[in-house]
N, C-alpha and C. Protein backbone atom coordinates (compact mmCIF):
# COMPACT_ATOMS: atom_id res chain seq x y z
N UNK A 1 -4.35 -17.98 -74.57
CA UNK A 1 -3.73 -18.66 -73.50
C UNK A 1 -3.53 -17.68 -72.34
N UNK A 2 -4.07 -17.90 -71.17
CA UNK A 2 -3.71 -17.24 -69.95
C UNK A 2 -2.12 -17.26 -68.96
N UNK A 3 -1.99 -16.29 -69.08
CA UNK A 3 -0.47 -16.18 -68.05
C UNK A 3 -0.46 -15.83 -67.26
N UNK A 4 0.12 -16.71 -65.83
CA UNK A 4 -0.05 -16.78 -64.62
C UNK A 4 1.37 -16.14 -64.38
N UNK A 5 0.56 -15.56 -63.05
CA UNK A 5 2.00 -14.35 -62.68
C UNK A 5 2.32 -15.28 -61.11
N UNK A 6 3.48 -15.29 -61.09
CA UNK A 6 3.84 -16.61 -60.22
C UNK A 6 5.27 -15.78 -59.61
N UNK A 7 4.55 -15.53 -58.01
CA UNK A 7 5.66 -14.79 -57.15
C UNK A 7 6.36 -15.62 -56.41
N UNK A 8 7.28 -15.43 -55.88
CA UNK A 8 8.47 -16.35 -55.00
C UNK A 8 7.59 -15.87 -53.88
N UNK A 9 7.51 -16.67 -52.93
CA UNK A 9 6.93 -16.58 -51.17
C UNK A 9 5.63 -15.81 -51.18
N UNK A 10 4.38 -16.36 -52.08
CA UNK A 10 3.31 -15.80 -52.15
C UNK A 10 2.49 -16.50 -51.46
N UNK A 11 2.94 -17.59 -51.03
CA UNK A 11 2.16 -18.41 -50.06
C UNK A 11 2.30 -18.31 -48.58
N UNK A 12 3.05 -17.50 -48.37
CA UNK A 12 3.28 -17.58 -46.73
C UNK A 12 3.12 -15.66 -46.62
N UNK A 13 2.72 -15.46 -45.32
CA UNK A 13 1.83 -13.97 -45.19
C UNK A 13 3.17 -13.04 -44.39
N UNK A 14 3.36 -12.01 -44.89
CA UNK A 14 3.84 -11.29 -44.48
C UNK A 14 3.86 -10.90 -42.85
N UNK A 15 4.29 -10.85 -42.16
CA UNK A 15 4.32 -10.29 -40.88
C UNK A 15 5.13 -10.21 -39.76
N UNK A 16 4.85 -9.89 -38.70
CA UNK A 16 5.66 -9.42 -37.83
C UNK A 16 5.12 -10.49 -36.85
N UNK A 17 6.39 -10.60 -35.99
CA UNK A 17 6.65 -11.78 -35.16
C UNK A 17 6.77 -10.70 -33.60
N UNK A 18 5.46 -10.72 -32.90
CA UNK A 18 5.39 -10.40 -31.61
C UNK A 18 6.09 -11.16 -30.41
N UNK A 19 6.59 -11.74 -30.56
CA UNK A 19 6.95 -12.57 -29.57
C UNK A 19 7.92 -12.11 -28.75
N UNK A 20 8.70 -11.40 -29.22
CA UNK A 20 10.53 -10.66 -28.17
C UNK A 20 9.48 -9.55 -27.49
N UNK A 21 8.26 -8.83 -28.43
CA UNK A 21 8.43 -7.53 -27.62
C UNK A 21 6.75 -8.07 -26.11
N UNK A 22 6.15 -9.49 -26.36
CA UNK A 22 5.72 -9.87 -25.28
C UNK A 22 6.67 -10.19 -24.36
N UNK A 23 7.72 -10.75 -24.75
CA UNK A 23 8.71 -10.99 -23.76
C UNK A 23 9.12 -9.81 -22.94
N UNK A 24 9.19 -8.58 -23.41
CA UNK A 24 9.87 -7.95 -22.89
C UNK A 24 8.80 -7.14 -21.74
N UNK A 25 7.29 -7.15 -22.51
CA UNK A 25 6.11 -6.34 -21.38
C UNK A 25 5.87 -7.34 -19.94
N UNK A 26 6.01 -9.02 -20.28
CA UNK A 26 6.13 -9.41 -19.33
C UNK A 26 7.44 -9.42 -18.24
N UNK A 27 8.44 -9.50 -18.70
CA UNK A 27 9.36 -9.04 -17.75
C UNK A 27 9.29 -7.72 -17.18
N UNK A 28 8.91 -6.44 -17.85
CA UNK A 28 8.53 -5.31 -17.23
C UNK A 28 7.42 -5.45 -16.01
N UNK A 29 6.47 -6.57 -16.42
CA UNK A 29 5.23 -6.47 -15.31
C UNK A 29 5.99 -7.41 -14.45
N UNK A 30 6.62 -8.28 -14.56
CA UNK A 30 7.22 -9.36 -12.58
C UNK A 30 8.13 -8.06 -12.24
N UNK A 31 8.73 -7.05 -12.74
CA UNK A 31 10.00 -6.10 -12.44
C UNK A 31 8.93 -4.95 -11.10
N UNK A 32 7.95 -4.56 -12.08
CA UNK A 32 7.25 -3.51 -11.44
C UNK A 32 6.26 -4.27 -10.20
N UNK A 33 5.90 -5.49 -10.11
CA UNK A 33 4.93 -5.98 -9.59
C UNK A 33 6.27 -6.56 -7.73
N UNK A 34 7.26 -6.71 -8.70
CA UNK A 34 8.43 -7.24 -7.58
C UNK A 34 9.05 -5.93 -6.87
N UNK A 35 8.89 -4.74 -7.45
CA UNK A 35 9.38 -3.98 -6.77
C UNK A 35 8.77 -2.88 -5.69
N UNK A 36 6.89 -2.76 -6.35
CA UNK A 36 6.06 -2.11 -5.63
C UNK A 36 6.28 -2.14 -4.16
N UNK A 37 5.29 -1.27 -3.61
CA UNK A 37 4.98 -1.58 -2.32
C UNK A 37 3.46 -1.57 -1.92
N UNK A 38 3.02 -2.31 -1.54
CA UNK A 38 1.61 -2.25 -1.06
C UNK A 38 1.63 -1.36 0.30
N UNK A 39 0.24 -0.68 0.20
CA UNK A 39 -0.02 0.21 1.50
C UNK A 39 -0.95 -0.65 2.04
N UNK A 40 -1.05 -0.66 3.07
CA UNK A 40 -2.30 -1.85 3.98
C UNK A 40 -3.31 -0.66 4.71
N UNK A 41 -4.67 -0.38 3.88
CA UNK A 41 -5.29 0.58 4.20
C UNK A 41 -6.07 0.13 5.69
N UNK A 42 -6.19 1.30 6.40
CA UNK A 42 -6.81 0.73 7.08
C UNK A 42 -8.12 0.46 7.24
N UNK A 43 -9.41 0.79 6.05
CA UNK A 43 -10.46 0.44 5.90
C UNK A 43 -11.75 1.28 6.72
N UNK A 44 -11.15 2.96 7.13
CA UNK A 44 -12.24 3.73 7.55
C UNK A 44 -11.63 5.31 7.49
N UNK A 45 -12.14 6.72 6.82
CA UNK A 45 -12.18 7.46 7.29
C UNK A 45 -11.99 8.10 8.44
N UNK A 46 -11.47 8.82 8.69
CA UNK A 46 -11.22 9.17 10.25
C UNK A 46 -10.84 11.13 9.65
N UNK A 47 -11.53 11.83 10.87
CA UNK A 47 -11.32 13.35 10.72
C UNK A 47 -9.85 13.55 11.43
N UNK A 48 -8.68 13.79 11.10
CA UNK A 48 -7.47 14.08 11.21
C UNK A 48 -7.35 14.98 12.41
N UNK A 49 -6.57 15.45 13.10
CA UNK A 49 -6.45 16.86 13.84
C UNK A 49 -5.49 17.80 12.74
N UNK A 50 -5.50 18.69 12.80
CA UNK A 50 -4.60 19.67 11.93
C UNK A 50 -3.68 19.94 12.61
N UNK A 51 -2.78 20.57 12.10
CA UNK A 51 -0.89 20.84 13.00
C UNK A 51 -0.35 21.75 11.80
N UNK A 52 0.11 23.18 12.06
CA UNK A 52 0.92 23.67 11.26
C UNK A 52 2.23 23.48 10.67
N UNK A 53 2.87 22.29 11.90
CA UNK A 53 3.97 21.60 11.45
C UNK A 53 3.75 20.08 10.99
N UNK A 54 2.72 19.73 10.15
CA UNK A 54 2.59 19.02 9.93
C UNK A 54 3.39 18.75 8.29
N UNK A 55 3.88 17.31 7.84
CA UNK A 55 4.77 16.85 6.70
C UNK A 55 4.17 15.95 6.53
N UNK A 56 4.30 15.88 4.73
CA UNK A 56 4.01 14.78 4.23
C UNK A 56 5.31 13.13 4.44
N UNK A 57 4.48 12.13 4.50
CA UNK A 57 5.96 11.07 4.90
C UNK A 57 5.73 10.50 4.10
N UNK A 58 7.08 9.64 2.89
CA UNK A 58 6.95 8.85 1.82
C UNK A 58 6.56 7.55 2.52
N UNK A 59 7.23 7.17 3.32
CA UNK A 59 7.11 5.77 3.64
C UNK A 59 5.80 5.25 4.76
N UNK A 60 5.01 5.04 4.66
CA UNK A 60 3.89 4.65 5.60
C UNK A 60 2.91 3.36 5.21
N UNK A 61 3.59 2.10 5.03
CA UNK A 61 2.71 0.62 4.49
C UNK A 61 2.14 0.50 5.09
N UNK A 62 1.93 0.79 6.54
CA UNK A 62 0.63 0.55 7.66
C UNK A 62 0.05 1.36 8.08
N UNK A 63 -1.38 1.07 7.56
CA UNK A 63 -1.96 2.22 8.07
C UNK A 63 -3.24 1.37 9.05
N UNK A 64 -2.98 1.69 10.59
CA UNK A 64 -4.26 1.73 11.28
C UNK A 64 -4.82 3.22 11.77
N UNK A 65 -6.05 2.97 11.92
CA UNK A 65 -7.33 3.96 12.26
C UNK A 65 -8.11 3.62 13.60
N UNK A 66 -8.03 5.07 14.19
CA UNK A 66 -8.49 4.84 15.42
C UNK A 66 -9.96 6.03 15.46
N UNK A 67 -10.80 5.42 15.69
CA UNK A 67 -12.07 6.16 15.09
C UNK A 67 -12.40 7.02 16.66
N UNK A 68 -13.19 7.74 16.42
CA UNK A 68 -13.88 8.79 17.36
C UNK A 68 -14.38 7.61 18.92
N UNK A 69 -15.30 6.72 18.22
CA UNK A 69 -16.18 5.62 19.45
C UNK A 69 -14.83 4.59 20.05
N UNK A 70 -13.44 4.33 19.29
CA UNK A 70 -12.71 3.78 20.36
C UNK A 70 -12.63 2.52 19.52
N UNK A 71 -12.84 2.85 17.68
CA UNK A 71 -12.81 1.08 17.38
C UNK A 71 -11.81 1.60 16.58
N UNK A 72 -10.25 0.00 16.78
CA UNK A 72 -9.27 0.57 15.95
C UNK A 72 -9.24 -0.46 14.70
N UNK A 73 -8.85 0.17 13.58
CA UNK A 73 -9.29 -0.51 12.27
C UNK A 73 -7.72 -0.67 11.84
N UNK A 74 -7.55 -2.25 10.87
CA UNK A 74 -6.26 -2.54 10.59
C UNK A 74 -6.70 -2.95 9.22
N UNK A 75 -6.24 -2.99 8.16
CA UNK A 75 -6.30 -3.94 7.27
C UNK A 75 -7.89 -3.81 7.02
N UNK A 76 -8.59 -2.91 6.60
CA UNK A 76 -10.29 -3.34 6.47
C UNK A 76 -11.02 -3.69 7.70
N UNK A 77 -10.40 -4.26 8.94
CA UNK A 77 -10.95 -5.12 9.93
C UNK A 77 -10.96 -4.28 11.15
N UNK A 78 -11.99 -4.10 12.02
CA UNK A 78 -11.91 -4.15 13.51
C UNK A 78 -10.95 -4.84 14.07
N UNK A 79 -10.19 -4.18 15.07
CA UNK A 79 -9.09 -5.43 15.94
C UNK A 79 -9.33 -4.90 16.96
N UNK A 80 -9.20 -5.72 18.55
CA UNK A 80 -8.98 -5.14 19.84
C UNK A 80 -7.49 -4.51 19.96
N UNK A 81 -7.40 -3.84 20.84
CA UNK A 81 -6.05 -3.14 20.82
C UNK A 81 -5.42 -3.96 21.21
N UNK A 82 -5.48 -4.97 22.39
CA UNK A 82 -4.60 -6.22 22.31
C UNK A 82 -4.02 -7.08 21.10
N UNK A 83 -4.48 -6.89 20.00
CA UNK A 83 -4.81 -7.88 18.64
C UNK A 83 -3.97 -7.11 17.59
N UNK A 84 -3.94 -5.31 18.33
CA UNK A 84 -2.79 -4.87 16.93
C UNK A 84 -1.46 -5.51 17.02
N UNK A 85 -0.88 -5.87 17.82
CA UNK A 85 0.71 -6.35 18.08
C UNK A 85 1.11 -7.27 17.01
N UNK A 86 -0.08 -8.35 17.12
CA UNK A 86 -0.46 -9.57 16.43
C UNK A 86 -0.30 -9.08 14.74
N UNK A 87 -0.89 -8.05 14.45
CA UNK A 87 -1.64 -7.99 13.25
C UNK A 87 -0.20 -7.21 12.77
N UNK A 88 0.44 -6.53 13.49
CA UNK A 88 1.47 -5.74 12.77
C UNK A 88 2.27 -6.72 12.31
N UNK A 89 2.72 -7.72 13.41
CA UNK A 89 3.78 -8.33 13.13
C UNK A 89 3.29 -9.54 12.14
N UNK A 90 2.53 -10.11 11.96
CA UNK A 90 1.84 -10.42 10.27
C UNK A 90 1.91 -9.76 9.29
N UNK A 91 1.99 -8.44 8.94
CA UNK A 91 1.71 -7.38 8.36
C UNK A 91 3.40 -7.29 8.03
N UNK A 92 4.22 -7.43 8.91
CA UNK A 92 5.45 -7.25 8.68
C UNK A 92 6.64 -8.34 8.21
N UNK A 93 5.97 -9.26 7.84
CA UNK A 93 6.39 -10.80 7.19
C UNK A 93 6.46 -10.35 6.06
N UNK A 94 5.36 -9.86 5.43
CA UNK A 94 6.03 -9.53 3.60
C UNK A 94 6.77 -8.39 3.26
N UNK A 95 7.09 -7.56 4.67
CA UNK A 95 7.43 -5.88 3.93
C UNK A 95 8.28 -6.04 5.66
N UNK A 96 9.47 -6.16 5.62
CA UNK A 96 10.37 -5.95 7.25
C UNK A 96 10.49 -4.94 7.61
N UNK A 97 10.59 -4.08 6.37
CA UNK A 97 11.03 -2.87 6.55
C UNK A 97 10.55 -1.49 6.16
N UNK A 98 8.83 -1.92 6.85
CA UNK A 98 7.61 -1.33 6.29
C UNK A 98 7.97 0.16 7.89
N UNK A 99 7.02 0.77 7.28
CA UNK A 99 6.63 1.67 8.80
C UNK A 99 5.40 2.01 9.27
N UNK A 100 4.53 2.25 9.90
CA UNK A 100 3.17 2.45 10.39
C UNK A 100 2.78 3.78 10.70
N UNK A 101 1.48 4.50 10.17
CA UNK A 101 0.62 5.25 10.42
C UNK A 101 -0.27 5.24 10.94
N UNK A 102 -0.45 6.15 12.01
CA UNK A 102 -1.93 5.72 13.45
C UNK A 102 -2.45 6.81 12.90
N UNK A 103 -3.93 6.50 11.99
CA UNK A 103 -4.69 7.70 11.63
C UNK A 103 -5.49 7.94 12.69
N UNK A 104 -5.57 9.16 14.12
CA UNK A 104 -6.43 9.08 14.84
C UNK A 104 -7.52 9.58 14.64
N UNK A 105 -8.53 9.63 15.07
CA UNK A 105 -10.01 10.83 15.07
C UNK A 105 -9.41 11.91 15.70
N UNK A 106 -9.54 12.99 15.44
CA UNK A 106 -9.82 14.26 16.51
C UNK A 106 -10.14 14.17 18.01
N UNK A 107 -11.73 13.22 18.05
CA UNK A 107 -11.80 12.97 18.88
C UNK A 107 -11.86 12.04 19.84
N UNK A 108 -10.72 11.06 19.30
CA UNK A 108 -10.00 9.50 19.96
C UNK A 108 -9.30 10.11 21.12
N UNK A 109 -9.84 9.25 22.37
CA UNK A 109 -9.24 9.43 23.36
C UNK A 109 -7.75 9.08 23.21
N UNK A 110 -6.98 9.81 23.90
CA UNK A 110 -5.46 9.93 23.71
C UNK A 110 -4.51 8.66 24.70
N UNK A 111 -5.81 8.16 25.54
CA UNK A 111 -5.01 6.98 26.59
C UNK A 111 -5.37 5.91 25.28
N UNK A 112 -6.27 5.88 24.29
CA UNK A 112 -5.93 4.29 23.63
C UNK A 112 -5.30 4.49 22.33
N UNK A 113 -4.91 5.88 21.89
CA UNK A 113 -4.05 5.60 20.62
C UNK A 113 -2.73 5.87 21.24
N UNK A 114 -2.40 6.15 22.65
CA UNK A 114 -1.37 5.81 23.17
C UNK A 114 -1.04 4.47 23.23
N UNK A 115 -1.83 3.59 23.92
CA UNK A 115 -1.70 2.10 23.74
C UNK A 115 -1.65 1.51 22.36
N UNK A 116 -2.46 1.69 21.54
CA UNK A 116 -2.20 1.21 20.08
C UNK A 116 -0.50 1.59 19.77
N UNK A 117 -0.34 3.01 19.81
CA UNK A 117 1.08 2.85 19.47
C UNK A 117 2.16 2.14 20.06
N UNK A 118 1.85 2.03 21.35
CA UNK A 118 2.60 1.57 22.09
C UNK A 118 3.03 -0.67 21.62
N UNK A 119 1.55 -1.27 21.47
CA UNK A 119 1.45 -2.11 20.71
C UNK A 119 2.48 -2.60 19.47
N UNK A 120 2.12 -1.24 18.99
CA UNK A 120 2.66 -1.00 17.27
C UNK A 120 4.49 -1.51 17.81
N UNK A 121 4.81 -0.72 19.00
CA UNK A 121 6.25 -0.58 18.84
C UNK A 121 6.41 -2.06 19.93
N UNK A 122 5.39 -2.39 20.21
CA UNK A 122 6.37 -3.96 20.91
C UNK A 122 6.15 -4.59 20.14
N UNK A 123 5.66 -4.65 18.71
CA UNK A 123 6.16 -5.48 17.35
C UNK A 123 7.08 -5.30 16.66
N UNK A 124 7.98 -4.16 17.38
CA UNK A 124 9.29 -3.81 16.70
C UNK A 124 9.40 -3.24 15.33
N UNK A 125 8.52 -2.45 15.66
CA UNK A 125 8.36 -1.00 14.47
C UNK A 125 9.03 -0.02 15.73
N UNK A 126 9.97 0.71 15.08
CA UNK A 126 10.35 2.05 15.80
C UNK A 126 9.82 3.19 14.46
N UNK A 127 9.40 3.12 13.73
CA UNK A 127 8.71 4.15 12.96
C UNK A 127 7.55 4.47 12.77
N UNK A 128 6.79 4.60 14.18
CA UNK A 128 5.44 5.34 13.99
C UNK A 128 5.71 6.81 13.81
N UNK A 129 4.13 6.78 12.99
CA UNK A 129 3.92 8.31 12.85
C UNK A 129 2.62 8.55 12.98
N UNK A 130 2.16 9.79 13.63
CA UNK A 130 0.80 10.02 14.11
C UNK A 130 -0.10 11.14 12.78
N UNK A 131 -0.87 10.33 12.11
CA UNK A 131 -1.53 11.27 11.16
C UNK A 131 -1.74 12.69 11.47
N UNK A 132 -1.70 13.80 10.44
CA UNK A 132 -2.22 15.02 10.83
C UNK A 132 -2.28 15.83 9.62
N UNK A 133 -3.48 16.54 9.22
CA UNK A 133 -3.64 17.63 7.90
C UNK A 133 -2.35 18.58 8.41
N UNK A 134 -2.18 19.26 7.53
CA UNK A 134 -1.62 20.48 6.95
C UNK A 134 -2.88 21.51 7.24
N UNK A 135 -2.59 22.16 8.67
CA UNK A 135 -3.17 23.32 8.66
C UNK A 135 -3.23 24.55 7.76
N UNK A 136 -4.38 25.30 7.01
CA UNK A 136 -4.03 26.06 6.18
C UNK A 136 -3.78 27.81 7.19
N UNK A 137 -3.19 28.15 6.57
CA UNK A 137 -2.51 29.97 7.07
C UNK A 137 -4.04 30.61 6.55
């Protein structure tokens, strides 16, 4: 005669219940995703001028580029310099309390990244800052 070995809860599978610790990676990702900040690249290279007093700045979400030939770049895009005012203050609907970086060329004439900035600040940014390397000694 055969004897059957007969366990209490052999029918249901051992395991672990994932569910609290998904709960908890998704609340970590809306926490980190709600608190980021996006930088708004401006979508071109540009050769910097160097400055020995030049600093790094934490805060800079806008970044436009003002290239060598006179084309200023926002967001990936060509804009007329009339068109940055526009674009900042769009730019400044999701982030109020963003600040802007004018990456110039070296050799960008200085009367239109004067106007670009000037632009920048009748959208009511008072925190421009004008790109520049860290000259080395």
């Amino acid at each position: 005669m055969r004897m059957r070995r007969h366990h209490a809860g052999n029918d249901e599978e051992a395991g672990i219940d994932l569910t609290p610790m998904l709960d908890i990676v998704f609340i970590m990702l809306i926490f980190f995703i709600v608190t980021s900040s996006f930088i708004k690249e401006s979508g071109i290279t540009v050769q910097t001028p160097s400055a020995s007093s030049a600093a790094p700045q934490t805060r800079g979400n806008i970044l436009i580029a003002v290239s060598a030939n006179g084309e200023i770049w926002i967001d990936r895009q060509t804009v007329d310099v009339r068109a940055v005012r526009a674009a900042v203050e769009r730019m400044r609907v999701d982030q109020p309390d963003s600040s802007v970086v004018v990456q110039a060329d070296r050799d960008a004439r200085s009367g239109l990244v004067i106007q670009v900035m000037d632009q920048v600040r009748m959208a009511g940014v008072q925190d421009v800052a004008l790109a520049a390397t860290l000259e080395s000694r």
